[in-house]
Protein backbone atom coordinates (compact mmCIF):
# COMPACT_ATOMS: atom_id res chain seq x y z
CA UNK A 1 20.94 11.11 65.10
CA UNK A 2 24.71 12.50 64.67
CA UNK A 3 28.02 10.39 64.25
CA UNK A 4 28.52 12.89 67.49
CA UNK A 5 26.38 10.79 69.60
CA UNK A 6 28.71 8.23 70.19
CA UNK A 7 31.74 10.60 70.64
CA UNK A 8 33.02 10.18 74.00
CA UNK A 9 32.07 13.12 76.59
CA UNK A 10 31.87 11.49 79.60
CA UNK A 11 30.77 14.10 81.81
CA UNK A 12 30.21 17.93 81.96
CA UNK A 13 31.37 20.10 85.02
CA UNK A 14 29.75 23.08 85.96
CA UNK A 15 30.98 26.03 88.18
CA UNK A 16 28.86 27.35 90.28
CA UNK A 17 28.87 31.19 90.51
CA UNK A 18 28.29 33.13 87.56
CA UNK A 19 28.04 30.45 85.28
CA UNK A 20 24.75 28.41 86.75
CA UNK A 21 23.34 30.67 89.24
CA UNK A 22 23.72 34.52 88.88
CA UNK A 23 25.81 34.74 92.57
CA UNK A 24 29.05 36.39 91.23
CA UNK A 25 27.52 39.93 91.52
CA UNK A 26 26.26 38.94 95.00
CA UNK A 27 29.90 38.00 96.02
CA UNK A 28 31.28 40.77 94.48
CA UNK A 29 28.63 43.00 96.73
CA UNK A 30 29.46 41.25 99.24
CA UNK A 31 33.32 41.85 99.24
CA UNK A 32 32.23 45.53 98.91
CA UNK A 33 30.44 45.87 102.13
CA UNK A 34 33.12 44.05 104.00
CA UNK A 35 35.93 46.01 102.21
CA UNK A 36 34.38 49.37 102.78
CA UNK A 37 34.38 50.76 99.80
CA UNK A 38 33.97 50.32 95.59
CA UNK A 39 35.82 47.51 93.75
CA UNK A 40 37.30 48.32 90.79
CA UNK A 41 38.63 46.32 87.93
CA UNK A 42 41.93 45.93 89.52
CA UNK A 43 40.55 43.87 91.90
CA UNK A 44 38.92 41.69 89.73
CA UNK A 45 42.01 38.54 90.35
CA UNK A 46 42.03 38.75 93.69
CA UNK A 47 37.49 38.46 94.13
CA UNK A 48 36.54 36.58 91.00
CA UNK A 49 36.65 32.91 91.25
CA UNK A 50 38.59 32.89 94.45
CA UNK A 51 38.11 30.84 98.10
CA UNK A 52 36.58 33.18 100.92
CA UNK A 53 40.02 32.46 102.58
CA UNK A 54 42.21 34.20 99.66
CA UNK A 55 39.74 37.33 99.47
CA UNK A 56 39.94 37.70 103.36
CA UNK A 57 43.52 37.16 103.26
CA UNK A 58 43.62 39.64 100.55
CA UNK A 59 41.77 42.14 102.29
CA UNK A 60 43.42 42.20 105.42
CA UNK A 61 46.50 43.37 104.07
CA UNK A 62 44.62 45.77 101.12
CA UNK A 63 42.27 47.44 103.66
CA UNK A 64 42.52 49.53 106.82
CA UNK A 65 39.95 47.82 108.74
CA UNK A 66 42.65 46.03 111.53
CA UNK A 67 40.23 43.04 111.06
CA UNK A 68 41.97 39.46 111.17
CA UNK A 69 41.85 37.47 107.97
CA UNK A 70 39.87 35.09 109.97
CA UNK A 71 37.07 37.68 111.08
CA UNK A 72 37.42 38.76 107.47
CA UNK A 73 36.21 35.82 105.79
CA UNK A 74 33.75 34.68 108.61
CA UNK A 75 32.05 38.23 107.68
CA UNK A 76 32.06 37.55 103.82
CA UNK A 77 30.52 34.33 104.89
CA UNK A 78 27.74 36.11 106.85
CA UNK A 79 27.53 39.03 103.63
CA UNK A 80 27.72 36.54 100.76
CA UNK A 81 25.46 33.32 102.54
CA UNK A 82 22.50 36.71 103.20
CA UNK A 83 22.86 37.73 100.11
CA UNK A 84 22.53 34.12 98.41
CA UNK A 85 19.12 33.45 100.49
CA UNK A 86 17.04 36.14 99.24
CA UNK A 87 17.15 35.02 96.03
CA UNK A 88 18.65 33.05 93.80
CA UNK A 89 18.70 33.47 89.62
CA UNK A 90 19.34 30.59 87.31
CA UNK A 91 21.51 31.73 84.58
CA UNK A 92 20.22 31.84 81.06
CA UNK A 93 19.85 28.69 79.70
CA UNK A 94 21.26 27.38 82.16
CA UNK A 95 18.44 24.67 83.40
CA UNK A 96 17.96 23.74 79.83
CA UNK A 97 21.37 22.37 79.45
CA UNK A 98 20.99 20.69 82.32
CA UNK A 99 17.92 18.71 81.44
CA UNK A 100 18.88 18.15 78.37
CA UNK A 101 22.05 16.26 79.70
CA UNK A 102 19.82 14.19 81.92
CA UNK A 103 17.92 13.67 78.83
CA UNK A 104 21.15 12.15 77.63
CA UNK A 105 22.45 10.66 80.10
CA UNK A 106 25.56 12.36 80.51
CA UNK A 107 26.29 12.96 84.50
CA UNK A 108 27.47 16.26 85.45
CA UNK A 109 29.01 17.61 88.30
CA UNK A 110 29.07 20.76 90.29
CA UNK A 111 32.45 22.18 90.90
CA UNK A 112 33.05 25.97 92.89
CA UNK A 113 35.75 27.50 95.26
CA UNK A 114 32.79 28.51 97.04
CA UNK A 115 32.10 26.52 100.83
CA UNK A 116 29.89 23.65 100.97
CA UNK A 117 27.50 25.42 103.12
CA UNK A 118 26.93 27.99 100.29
CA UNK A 119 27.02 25.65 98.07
CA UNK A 120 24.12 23.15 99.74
CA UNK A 121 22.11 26.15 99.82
CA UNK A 122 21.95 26.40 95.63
CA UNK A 123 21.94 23.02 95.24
CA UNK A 124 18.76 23.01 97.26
CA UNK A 125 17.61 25.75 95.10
CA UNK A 126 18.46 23.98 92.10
CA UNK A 127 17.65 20.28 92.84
CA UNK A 128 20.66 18.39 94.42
CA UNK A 129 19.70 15.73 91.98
CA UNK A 130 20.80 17.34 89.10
CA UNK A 131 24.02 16.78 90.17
CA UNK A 132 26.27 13.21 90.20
CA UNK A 133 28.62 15.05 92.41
CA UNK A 134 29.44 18.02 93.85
CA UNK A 135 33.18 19.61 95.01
CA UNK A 136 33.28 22.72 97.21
CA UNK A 137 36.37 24.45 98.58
CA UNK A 138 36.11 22.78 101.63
CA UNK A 139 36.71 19.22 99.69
CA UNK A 140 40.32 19.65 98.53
CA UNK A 141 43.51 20.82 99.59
CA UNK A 142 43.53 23.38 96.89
CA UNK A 143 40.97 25.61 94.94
CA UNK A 144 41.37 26.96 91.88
CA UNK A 145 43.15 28.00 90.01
CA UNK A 146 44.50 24.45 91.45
CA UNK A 147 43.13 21.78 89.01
CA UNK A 148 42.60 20.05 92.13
CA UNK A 149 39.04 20.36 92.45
CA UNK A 150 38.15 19.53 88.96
CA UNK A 151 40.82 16.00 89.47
CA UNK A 152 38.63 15.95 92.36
CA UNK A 153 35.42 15.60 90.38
CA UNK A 154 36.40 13.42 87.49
CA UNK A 155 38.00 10.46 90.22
CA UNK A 156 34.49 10.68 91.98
CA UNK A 157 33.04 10.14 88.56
CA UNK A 158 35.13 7.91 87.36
CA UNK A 159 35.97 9.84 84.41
CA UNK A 160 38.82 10.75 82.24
CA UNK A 161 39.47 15.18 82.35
CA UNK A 162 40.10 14.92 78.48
CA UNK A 163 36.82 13.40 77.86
CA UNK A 164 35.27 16.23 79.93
CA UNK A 165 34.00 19.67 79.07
CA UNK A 166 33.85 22.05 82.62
CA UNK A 167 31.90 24.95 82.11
CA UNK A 168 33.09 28.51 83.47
CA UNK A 169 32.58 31.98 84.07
CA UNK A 170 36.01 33.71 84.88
CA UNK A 171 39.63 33.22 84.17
CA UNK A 172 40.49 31.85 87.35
CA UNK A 173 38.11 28.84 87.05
CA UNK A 174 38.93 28.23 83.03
CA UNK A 175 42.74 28.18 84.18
CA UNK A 176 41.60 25.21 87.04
CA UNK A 177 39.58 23.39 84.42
CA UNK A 178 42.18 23.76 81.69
CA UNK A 179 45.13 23.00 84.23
CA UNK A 180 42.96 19.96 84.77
CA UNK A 181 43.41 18.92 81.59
CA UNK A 182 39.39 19.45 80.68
CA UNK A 183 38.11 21.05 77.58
CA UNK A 184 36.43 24.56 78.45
CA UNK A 185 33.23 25.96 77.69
CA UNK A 186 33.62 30.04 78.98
CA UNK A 187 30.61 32.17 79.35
CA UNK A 188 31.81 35.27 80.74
CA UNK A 189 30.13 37.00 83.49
CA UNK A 190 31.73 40.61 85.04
CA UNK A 191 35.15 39.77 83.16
CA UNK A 192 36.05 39.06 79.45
CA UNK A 193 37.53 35.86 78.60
CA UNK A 194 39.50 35.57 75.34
CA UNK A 195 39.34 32.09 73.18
CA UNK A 196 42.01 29.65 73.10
CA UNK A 197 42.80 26.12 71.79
CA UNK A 198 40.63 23.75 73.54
CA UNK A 199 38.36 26.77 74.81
CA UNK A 200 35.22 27.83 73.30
CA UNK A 201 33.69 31.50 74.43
CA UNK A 202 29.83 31.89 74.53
CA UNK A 203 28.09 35.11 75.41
CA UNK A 204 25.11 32.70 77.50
CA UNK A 205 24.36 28.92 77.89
CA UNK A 206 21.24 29.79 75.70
CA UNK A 207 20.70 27.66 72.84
CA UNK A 208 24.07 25.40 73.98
CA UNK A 209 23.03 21.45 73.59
CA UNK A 210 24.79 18.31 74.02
CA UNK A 211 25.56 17.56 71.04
CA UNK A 212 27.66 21.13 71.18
CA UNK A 213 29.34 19.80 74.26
CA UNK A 214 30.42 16.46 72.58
CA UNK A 215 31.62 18.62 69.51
CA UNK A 216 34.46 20.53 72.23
CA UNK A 217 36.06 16.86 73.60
CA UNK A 218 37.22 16.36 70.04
CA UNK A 219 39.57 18.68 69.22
CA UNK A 220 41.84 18.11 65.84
CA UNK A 221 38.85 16.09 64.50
CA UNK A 222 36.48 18.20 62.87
CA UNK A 223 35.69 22.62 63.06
CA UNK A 224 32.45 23.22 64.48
CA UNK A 225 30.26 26.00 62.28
CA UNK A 226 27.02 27.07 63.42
CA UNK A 227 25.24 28.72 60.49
CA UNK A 228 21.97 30.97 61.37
CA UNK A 229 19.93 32.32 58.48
CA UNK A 230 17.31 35.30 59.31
CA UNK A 231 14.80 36.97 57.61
CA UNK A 232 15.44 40.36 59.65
CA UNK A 233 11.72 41.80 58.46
CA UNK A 234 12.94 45.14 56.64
CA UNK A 235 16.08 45.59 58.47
CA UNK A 236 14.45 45.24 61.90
CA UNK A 237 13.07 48.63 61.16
CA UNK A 238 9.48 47.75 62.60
CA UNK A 239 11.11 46.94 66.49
CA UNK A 240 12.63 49.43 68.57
CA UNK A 241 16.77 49.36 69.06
CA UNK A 242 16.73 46.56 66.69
CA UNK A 243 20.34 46.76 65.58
CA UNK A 244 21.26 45.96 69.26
CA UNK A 245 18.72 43.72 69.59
CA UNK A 246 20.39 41.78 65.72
CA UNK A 247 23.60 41.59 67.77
CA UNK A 248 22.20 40.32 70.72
CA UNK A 249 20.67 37.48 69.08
CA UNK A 250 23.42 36.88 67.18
CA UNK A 251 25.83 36.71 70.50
CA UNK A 252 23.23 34.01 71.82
CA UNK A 253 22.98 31.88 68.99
CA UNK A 254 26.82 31.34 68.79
CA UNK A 255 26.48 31.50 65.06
CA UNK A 256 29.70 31.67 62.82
CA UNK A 257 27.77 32.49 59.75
CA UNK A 258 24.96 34.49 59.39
CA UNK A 259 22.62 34.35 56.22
CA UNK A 260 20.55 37.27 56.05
CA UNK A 261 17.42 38.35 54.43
CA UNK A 262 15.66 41.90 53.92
CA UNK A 263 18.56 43.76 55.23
CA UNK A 264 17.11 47.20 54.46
CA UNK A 265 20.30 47.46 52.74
CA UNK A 266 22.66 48.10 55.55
CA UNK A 267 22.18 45.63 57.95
CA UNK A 268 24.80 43.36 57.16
CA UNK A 269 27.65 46.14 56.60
CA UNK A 270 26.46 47.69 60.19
CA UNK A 271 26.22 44.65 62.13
CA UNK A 272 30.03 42.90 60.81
CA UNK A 273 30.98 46.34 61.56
CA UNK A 274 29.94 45.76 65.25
CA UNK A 275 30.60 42.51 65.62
CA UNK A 276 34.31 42.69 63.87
CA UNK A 277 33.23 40.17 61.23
CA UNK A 278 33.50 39.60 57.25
CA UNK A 279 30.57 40.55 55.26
CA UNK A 280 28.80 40.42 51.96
CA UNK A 281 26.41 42.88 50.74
CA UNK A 282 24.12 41.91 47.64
CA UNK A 283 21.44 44.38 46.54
CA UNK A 284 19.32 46.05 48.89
CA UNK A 285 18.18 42.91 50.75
CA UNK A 286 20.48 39.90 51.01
CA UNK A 287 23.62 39.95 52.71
CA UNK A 288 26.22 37.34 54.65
CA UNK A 289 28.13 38.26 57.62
CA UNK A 290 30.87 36.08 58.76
CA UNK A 291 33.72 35.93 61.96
CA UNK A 292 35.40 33.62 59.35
CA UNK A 293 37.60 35.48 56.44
CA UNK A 294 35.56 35.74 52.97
CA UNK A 295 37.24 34.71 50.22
CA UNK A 296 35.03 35.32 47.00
CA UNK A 297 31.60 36.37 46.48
CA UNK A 298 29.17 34.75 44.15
CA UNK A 299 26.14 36.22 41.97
CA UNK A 300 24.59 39.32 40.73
CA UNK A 301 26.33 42.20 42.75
CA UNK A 302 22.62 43.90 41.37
CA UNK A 303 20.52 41.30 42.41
CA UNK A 304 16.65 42.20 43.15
CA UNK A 305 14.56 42.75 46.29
CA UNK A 306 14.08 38.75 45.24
CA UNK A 307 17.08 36.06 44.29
CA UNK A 308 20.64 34.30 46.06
CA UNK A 309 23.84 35.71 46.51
CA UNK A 310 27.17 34.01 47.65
CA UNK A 311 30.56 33.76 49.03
CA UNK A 312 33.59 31.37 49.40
CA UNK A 313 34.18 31.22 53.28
CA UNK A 314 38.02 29.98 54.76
CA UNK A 315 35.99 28.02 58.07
CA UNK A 316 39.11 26.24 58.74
CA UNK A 317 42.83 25.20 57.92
CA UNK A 318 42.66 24.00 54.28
CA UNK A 319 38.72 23.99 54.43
CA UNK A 320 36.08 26.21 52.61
CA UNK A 321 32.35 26.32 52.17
CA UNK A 322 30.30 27.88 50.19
CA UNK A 323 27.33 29.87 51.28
CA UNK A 324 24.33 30.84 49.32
CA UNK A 325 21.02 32.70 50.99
CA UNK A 326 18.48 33.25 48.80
CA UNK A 327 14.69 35.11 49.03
CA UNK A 328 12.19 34.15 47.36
CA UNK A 329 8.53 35.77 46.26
CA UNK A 330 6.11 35.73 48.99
CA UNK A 331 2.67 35.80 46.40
CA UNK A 332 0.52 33.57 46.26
CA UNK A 333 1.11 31.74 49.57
CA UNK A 334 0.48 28.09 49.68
CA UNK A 335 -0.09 27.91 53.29
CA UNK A 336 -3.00 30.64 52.69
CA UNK A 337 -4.38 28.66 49.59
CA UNK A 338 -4.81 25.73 51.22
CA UNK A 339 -5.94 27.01 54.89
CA UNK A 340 -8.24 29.64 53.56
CA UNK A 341 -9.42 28.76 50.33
CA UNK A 342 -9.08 24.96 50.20
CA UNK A 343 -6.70 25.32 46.67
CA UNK A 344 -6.12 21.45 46.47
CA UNK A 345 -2.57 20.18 46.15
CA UNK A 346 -2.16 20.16 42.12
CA UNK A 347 -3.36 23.91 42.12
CA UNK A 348 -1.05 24.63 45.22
CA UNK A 349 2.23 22.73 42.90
CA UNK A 350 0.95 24.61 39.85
CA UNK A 351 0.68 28.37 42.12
CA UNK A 352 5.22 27.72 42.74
CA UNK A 353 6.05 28.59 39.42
CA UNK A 354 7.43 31.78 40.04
CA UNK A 355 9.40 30.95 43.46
CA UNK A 356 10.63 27.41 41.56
CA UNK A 357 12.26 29.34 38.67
CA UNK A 358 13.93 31.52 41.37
CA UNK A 359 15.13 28.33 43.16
CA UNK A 360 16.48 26.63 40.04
CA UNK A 361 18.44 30.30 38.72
CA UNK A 362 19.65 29.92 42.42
CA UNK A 363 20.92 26.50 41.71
CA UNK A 364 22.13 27.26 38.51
CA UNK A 365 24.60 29.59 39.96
CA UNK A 366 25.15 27.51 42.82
CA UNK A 367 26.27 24.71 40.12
CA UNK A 368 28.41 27.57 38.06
CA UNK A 369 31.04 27.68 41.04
CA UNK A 370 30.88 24.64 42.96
CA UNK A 371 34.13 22.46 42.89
CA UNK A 372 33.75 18.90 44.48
CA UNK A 373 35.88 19.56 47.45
CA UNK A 374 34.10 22.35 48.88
CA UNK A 375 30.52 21.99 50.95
CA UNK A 376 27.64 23.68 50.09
CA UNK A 377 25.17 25.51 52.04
CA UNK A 378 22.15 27.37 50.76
CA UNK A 379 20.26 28.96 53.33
CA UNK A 380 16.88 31.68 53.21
CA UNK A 381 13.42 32.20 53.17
CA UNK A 382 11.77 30.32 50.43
CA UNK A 383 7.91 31.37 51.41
CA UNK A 384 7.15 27.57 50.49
CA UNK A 385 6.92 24.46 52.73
CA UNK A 386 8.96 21.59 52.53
CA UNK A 387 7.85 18.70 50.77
CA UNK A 388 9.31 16.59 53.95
CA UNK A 389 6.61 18.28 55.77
CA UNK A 390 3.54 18.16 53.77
CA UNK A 391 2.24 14.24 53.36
CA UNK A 392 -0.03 15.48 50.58
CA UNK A 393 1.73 17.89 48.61
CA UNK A 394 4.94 17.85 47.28
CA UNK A 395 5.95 21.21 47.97
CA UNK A 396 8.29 21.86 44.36
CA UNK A 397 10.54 24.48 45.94
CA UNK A 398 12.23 22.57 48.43
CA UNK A 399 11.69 19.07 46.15
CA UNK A 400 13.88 20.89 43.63
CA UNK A 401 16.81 21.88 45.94
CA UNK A 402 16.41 18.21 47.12
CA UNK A 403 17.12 16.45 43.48
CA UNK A 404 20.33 18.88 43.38
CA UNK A 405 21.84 17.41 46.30
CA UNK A 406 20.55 19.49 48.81
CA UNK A 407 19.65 17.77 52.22
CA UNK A 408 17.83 19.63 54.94
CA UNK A 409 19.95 20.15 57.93
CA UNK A 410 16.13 20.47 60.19
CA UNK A 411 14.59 17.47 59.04
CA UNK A 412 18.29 15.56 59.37
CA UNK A 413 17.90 16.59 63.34
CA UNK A 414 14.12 16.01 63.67
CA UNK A 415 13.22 13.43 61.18
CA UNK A 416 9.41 13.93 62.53
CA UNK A 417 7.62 17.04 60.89
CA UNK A 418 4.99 16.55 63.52
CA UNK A 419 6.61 15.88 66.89
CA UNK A 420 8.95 18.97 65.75
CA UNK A 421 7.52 21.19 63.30
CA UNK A 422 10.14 23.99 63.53
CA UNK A 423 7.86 26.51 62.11
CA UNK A 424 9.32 29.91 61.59
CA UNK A 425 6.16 31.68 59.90
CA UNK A 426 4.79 33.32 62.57
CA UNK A 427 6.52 33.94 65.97
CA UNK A 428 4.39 37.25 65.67
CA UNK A 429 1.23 36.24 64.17
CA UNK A 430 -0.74 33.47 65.90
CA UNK A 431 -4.26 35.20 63.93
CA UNK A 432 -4.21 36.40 59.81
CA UNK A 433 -3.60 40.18 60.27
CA UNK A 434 -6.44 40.72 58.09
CA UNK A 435 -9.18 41.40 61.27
CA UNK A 436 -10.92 38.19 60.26
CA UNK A 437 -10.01 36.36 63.71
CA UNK A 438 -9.01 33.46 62.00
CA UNK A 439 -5.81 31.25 62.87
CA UNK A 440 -2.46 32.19 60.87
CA UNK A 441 -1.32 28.96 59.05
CA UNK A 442 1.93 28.34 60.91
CA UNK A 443 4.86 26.32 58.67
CA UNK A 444 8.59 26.07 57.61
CA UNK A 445 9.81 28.13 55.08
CA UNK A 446 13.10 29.06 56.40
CA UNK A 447 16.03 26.73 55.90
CA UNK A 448 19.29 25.92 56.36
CA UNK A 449 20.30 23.11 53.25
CA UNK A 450 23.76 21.58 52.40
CA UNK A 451 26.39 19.17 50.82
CA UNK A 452 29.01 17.73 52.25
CA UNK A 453 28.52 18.39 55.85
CA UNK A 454 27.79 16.88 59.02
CA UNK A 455 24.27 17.52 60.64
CA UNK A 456 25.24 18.25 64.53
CA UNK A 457 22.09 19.69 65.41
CA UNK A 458 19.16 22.10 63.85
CA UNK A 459 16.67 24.54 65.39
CA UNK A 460 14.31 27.16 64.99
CA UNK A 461 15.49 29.93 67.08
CA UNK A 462 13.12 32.78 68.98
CA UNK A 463 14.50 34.69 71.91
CA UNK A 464 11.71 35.37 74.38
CA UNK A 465 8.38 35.25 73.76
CA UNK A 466 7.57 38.21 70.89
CA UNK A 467 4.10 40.65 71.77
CA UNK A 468 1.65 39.37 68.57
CA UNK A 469 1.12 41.64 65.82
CA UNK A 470 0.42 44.92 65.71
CA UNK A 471 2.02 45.39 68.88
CA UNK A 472 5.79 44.98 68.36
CA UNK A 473 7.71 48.05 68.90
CA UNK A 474 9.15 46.59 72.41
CA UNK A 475 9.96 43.66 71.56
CA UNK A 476 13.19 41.88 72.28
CA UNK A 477 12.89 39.67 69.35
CA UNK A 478 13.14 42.09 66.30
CA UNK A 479 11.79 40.23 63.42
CA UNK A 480 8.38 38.22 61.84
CA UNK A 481 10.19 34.60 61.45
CA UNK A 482 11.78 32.60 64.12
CA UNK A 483 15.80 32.11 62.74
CA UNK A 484 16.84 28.75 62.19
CA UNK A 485 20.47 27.78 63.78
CA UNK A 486 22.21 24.68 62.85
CA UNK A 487 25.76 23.45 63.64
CA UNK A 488 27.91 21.60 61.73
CA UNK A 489 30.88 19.64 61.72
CA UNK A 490 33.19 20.56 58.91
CA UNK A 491 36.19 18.08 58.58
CA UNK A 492 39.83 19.25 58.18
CA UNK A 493 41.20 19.76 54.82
């Protein structure tokens, strides 16, 4: 689908504790009851991502127990191995990536400092056939922080490190991976983990794909964006703690770039705020936040409840974009026409008027500032479907952005509008709210569009699965449309 597929990641590597099953916090339980007493952060180096052996030898010396390091780490054996029995958690996202590397055909391999006998015991949980190959403590002469066990791996897969991306959760096992020679994907567990060159930091493996993995082997190549627009439903005002909930989301997704949409007027200043970010406020409901430096902004600083505002973003060494999001009117609703009152398709063109002379003002100003060296993106909620989704209407709004140059980064991933719909209107209303009982037309009318980019991948993004209309106050998903994420590949200026 993506120049990317062909790129050459030859395998992925995955620890083990804390980054595929949720086992760190039973180790680090475990080390508690056999140390007698509360860890603190100090001890962090000496538990997290180390051999049994170096924690018992560790504790022998740190504790007053008299115990040998031997009878030491035979007892975290017996604490840790109970512990891992009772129950064991798949991380976030976790099994996703995995199947979706099978799906691809891209071996993996398990890698821990843990023993094989704890480590049999997850691969049963998780299916030992996930799995090319798997490397335990027991397998090399070294653990990490060693790179020996990730060497170890890539010679039993026949693989080159460099063409590899290993996937941790603590420092110790990024500096084995890294040492190793690997790219690193870090997903922090109990510890932070800062970024580095060659080392990408996600809060969870939700929402990571392949074609994200692929992306991290190529270093010097191409900056990887991922741009998420999000209609945040008045602020997020109608779902309890929905600020945190915003920056929760916003963690998962990954997303560089956010394009937002009914901000109740302070969303975006509050949430860059929080997340240490860039932002953009236009009017009392549009709004950008970005983690990359803003360097203009675009439009009418008074711009209604309805239009597009934009900046000038600095993603990368001698690289900018430029990124629009835009809201259009909501009334009428095609989707409602035609479901409910059988409008046919001329009527349903004819009913765009007034959201197709808010798309082509936002073009207009898109076209005021462009310059030829710097991509476009235009993201929002149009309240219209896409013309690439409709076989017998041609949906104006979306036509229009189209004929400007604009391609659809959703429809570039999934060419099929009906294998993958990627509706976003309703995650919350599968019946009209009217009382009538009658379906709620489900469609696209969120999008992510651009120039002069590189499609990686596109998706509708929900966390969870949202309570249905009226009853939303608890819900962890704080808004009335699904988001949709995509990922780019910008190249270097």
């Amino acid at each position: 689908m993506t120049p990317h597929a062909q790129l050459p990641l030859q395998a992925v590597l995955f620890d083990m504790d804390g980054t595929l099953v949720d086992t760190e916090r039973l180790w680090w339980e475990a080390v508690e009851q056999v140390a007698g007493r509360t860890l603190t952060d100090a001890d962090q180096s000496e538990v997290l991502g180390r051999p049994v052996e170096h924690t018992a030898d560790w504790l022998a010396t740190a504790t007053a127990t008299g115990a040998s390091a031997t009878d030491l780490a035979a007892e975290l054996h017996r604490e840790f191995a109970a512990r891992v029995r009772t129950g064991i958690v798949p991380r976030p996202g976790a099994l996703d990536l995995l199947d979706a590397l099978a799906r691809d055909g891209v071996p993996t391999a398990l890698v821990t400092a843990s023993p094989r006998a704890v480590a049999d015991t997850v691969l049963d949980a998780l299916g030992a056939s996930r799995f090319a190959v798997s490397v335990t403590a027991d397998d090399t002469g070294a653990t990490k922080p060693a790179p020996d066990p990730y060497l170890a791996a890539c010679r039993a897969l026949g693989v080159d490190p460099a063409a590899c991306v290993a996937v941790e959760d603590t420092q110790t096992g990024v500096s084995s991976a890294e040492a190793a020679g690997c790219a690193v994907l870090a997903v922090p567990s109990l510890a932070p983990i800062d970024t580095a060159p060659g080392r990408t930091v996600r809060e969870s493996l939700v929402g990571i794909t392949p074609a994200d993995l692929r992306a991290m082997v190529t270093p010097g190549t191409a900056h990887e964006l991922r741009v998420l627009t999000w209609n945040l439903w008045l602020g997020g005002s109608k779902v309890d703690d929905h600020r945190a909930k915003q920056l929760k989301v916003i963690a998962e997704t990954g997303a560089d770039v956010v394009g937002l949409q009914e901000t109740g007027g302070t969303a975006a200043e509050e949430l860059a705020e929080a997340l240490g970010w860039h932002h953009h406020r236009a009017g009392e409901n549009l709004g950008v936040i970005s983690r990359h430096p803003i360097t203009a902004r675009f439009g009418d600083p008074d711009v209604g409840f309805y239009g597009a505002a934009g900046v000038r973003i600095a993603v990368a060494e001698g690289r900018q974009i430029d990124l629009w999001t835009c809201h259009l009117d909501y009334t009428p609703y095609g989707p409602y026409e035609s479901a409910f009152d059988g409008v046919p398709a001329a009527d349903l063109i004819a009913h765009e008027k007034v959201r197709l002379a808010q798309m082509r003002d936002t073009l207009d100003r898109i076209a005021d500032v462009a310059e030829d060296a710097v991509p476009v993106v235009l993201v929002g909620d149009f309240n219209s479907p896409s013309h690439l989704d409709w076989p017998d209407v041609e949906w104006p709004v979306t036509k229009a952005a189209a004929d400007a140059g604009l391609r659809d980064s959703y429809r570039e991933a999934h060419p099929d509008p009906v294998a993958d719909p990627g509706h976003t209107w309703s995650p919350i209303h599968p019946v009209h709210e009217d009382g009538s009982g009658r379906p709620e037309p489900q469609d696209r009318i969120d999008y992510v569009l651009h120039r002069g980019l590189t499609v990686l991948d596109s998706r509708a993004f929900v966390t969870g699965t949202p309570s249905p209309w009226p009853d939303v106050s608890s819900n962890c998903w704080p808004s009335d449309h699904a988001a949709v994420l995509t990922v780019f590949e910008v190249p270097r200026g």
